[in-house]
PDB file of N, CA and C in Angstrom:
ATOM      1  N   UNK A   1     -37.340  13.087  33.116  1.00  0.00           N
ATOM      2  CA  UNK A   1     -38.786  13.096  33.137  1.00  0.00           C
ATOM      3  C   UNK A   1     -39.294  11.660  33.236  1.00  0.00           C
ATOM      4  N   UNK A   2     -40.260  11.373  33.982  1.00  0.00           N
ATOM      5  CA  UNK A   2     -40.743  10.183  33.983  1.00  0.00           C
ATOM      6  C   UNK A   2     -41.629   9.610  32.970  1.00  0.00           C
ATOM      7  N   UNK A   3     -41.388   8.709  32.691  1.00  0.00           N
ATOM      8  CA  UNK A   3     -42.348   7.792  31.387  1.00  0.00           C
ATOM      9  C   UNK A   3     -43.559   7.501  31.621  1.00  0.00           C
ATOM     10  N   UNK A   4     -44.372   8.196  32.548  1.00  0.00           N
ATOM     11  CA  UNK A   4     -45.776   7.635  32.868  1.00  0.00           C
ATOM     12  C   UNK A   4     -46.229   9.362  32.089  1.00  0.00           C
ATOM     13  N   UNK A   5     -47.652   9.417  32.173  1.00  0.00           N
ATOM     14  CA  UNK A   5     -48.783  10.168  32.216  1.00  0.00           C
ATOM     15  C   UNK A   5     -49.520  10.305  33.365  1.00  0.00           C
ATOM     16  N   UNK A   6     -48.992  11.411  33.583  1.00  0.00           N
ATOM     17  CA  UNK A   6     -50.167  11.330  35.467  1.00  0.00           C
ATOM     18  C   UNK A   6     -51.481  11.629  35.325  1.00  0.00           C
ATOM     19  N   UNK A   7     -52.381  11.518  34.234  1.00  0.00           N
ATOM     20  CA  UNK A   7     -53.662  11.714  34.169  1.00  0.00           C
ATOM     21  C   UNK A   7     -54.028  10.298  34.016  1.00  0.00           C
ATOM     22  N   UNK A   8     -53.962   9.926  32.582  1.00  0.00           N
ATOM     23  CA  UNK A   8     -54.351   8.844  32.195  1.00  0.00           C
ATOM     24  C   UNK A   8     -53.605   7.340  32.246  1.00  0.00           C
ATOM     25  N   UNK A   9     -51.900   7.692  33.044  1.00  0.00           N
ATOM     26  CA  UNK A   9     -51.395   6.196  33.003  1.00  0.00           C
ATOM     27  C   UNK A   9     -50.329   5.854  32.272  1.00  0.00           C
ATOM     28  N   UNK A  10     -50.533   6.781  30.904  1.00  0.00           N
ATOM     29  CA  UNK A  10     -50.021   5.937  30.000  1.00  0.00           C
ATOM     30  C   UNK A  10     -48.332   6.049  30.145  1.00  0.00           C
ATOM     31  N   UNK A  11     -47.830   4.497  29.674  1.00  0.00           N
ATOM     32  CA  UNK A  11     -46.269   4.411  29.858  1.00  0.00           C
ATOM     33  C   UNK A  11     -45.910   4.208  28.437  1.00  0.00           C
ATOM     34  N   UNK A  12     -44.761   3.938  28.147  1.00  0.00           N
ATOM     35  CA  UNK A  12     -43.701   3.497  27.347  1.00  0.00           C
ATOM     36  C   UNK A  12     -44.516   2.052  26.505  1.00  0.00           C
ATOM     37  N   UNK A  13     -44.052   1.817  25.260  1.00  0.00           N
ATOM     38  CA  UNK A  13     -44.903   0.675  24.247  1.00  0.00           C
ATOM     39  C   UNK A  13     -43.295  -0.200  24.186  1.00  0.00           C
ATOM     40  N   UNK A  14     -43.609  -1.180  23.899  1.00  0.00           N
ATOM     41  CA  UNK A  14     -42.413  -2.070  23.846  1.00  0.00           C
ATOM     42  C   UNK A  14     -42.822  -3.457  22.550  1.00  0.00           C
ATOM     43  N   UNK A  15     -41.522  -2.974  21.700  1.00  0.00           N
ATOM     44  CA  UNK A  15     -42.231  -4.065  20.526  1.00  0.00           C
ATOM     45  C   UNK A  15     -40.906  -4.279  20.202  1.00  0.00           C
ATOM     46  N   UNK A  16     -40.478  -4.975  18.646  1.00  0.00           N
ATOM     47  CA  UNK A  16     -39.828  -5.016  17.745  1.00  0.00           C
ATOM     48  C   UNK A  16     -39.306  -4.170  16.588  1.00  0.00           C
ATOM     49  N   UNK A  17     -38.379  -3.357  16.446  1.00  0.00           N
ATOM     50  CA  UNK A  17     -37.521  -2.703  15.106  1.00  0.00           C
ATOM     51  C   UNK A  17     -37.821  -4.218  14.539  1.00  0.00           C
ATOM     52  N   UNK A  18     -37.811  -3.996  13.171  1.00  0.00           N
ATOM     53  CA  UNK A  18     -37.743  -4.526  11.740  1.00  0.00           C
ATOM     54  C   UNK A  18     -37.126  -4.409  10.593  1.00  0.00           C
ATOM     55  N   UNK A  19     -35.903  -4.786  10.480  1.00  0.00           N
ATOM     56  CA  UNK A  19     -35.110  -4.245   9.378  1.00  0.00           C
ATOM     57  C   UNK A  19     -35.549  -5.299   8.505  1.00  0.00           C
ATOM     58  N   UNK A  20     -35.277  -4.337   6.998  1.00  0.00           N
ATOM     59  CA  UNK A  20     -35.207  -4.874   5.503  1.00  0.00           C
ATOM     60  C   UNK A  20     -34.828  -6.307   5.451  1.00  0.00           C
ATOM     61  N   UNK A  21     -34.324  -6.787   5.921  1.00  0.00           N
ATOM     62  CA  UNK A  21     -33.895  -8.361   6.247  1.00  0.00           C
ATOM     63  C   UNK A  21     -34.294  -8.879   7.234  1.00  0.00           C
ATOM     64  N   UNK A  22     -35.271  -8.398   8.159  1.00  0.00           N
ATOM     65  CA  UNK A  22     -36.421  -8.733   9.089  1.00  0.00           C
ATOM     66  C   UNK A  22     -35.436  -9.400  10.462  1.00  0.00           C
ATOM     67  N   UNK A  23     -34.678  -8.618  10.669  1.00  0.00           N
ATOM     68  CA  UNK A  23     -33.900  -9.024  11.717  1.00  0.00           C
ATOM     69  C   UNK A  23     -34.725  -8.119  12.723  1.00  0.00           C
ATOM     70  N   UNK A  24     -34.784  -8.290  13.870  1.00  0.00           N
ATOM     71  CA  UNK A  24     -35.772  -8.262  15.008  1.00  0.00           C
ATOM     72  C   UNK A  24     -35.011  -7.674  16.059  1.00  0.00           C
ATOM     73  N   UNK A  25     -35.149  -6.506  16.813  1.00  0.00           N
ATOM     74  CA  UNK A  25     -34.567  -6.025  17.756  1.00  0.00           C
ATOM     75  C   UNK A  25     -35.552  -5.197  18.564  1.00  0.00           C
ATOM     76  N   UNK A  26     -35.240  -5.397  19.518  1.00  0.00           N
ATOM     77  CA  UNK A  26     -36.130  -4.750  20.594  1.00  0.00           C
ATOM     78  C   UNK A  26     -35.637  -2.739  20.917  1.00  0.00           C
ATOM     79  N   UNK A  27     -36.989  -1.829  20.512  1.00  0.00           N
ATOM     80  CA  UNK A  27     -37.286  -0.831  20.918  1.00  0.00           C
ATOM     81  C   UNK A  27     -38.522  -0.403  22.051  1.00  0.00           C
ATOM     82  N   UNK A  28     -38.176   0.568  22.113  1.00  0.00           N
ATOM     83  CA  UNK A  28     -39.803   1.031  23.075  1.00  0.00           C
ATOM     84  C   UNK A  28     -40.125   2.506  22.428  1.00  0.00           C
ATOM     85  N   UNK A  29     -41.377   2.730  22.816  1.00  0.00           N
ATOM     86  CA  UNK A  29     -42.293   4.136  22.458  1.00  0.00           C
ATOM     87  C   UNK A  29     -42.173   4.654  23.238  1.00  0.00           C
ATOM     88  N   UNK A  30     -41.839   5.660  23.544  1.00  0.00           N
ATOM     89  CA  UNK A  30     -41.775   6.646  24.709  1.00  0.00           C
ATOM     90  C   UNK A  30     -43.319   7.543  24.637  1.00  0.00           C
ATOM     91  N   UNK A  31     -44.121   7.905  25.373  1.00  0.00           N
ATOM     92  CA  UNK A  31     -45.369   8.500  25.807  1.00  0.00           C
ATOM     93  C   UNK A  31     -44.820  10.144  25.409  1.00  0.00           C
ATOM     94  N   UNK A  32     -45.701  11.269  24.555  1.00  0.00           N
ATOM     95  CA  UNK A  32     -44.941  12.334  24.558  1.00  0.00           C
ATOM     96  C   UNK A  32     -45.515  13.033  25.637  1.00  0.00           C
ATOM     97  N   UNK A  33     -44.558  13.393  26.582  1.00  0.00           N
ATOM     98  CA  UNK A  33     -44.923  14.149  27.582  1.00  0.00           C
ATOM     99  C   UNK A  33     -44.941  15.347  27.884  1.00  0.00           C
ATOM    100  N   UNK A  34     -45.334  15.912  28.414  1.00  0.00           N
ATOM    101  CA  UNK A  34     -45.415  17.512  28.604  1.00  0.00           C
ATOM    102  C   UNK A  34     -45.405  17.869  30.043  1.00  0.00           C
ATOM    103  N   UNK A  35     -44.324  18.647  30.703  1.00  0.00           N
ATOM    104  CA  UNK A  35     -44.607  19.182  32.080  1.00  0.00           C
ATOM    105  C   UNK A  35     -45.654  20.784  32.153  1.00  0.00           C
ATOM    106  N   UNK A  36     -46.754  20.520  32.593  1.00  0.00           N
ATOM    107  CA  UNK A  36     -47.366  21.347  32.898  1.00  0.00           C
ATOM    108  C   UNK A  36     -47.847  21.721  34.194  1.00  0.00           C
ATOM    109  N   UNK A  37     -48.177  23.137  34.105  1.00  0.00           N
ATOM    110  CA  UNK A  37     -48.587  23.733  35.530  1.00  0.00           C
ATOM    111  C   UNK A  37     -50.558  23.504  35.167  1.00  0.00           C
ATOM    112  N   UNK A  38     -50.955  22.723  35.934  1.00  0.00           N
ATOM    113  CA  UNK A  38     -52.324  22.417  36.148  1.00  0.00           C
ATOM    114  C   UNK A  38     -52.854  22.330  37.605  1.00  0.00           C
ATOM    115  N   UNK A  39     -54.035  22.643  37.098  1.00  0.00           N
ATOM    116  CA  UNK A  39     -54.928  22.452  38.684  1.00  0.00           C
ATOM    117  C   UNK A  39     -55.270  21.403  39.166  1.00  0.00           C
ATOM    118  N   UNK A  40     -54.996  20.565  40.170  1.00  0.00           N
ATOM    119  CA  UNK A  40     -55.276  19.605  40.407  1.00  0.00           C
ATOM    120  C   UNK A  40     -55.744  19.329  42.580  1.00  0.00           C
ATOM    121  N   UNK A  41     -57.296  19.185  42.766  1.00  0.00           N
ATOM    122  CA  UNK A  41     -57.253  19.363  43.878  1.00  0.00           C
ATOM    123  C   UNK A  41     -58.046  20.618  44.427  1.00  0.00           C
ATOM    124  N   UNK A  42     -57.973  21.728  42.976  1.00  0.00           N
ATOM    125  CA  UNK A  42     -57.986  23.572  43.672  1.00  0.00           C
ATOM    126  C   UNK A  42     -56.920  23.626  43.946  1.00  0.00           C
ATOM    127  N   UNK A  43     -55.507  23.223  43.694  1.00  0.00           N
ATOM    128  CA  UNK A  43     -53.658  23.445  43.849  1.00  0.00           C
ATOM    129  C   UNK A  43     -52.912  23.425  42.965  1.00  0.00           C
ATOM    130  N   UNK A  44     -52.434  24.198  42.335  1.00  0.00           N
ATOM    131  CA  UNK A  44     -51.788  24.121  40.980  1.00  0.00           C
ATOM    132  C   UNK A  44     -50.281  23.684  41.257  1.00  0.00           C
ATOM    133  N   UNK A  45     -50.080  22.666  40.221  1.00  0.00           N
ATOM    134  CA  UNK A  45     -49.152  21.646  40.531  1.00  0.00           C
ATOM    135  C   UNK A  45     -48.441  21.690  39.025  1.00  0.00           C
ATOM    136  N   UNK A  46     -47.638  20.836  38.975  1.00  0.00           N
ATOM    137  CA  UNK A  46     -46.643  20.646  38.153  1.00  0.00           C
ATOM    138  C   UNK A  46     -46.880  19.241  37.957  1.00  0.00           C
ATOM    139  N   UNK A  47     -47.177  18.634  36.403  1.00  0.00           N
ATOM    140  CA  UNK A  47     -47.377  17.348  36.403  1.00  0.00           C
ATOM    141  C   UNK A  47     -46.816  16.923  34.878  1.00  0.00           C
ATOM    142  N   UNK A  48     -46.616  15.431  34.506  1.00  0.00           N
ATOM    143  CA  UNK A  48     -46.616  15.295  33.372  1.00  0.00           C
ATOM    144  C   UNK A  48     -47.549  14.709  32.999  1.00  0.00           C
ATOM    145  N   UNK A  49     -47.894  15.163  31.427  1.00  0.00           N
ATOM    146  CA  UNK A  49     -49.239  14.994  30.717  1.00  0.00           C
ATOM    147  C   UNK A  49     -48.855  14.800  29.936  1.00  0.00           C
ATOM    148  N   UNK A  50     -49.429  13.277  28.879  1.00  0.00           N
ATOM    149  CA  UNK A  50     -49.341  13.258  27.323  1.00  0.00           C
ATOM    150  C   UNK A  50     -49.839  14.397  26.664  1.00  0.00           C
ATOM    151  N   UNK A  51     -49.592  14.295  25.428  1.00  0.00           N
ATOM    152  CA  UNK A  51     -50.574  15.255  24.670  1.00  0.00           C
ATOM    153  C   UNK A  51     -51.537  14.806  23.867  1.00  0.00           C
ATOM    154  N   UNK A  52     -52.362  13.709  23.936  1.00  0.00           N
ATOM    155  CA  UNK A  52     -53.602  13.232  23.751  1.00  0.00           C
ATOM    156  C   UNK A  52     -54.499  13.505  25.049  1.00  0.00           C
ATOM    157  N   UNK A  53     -54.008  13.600  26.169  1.00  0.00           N
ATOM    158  CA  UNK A  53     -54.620  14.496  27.486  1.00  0.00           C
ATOM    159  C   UNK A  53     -54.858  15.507  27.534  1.00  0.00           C
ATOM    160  N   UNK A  54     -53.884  16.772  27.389  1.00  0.00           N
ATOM    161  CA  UNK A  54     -54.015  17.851  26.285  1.00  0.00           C
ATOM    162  C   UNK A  54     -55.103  18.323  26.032  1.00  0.00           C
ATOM    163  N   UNK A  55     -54.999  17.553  24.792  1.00  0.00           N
ATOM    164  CA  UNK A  55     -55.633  18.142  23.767  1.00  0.00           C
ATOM    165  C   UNK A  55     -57.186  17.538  23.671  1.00  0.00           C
ATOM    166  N   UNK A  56     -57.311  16.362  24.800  1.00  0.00           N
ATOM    167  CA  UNK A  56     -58.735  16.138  24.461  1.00  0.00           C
ATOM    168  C   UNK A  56     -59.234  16.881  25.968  1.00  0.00           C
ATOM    169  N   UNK A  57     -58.610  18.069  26.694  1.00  0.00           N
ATOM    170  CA  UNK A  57     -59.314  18.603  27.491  1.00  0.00           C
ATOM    171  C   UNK A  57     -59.202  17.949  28.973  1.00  0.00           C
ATOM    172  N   UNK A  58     -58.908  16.556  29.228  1.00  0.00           N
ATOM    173  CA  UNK A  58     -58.449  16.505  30.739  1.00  0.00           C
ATOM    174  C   UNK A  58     -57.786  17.125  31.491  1.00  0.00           C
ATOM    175  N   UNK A  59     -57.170  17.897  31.244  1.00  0.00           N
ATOM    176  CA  UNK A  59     -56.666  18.857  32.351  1.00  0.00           C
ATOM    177  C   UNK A  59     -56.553  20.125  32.139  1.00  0.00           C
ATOM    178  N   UNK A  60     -56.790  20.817  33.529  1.00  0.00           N
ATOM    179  CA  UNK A  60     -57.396  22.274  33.425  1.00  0.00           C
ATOM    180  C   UNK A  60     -56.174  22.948  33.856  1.00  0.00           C
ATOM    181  N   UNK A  61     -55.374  23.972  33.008  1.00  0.00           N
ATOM    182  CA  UNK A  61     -54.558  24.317  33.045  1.00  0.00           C
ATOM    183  C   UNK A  61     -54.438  25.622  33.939  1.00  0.00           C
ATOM    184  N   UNK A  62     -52.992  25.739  34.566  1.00  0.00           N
ATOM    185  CA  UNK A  62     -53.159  26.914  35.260  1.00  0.00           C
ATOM    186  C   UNK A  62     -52.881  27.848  34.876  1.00  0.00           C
ATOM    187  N   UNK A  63     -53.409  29.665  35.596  1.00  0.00           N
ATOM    188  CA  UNK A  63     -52.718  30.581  34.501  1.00  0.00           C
ATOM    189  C   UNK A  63     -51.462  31.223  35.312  1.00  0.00           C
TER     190      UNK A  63
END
């Protein structure tokens, strides 16, 4: 699955793990994605969607 959001964009976060002894290592956030069947166009498609997209109603789902 790809790490983007095809509505809104959103990718992958990239920071620092922090251990108890503050040793520093590099992780990333992965975007939670969801493959859904939505309308897009008047064509119902297959896309990935966060679920802050979801759930605040940007995309109109197909039945």
């Amino acid at each position: 699955m790809p790490g983007k959001c095809d509505v809104c964009g959103k990718t992958r976060g990239v920071g620092n793990a922090v251990s108890h002894s503050n040793v520093k290592t590099k992780r990333t956030w992965s975007p939670n994605l969801q493959r859904v069947r939505a309308v897009v166009n008047g064509q119902t498609k297959k896309i990935d969607v966060c679920t802050r997209c979801l759930r605040s109603g940007l995309v109109k789902r197909a039945l």
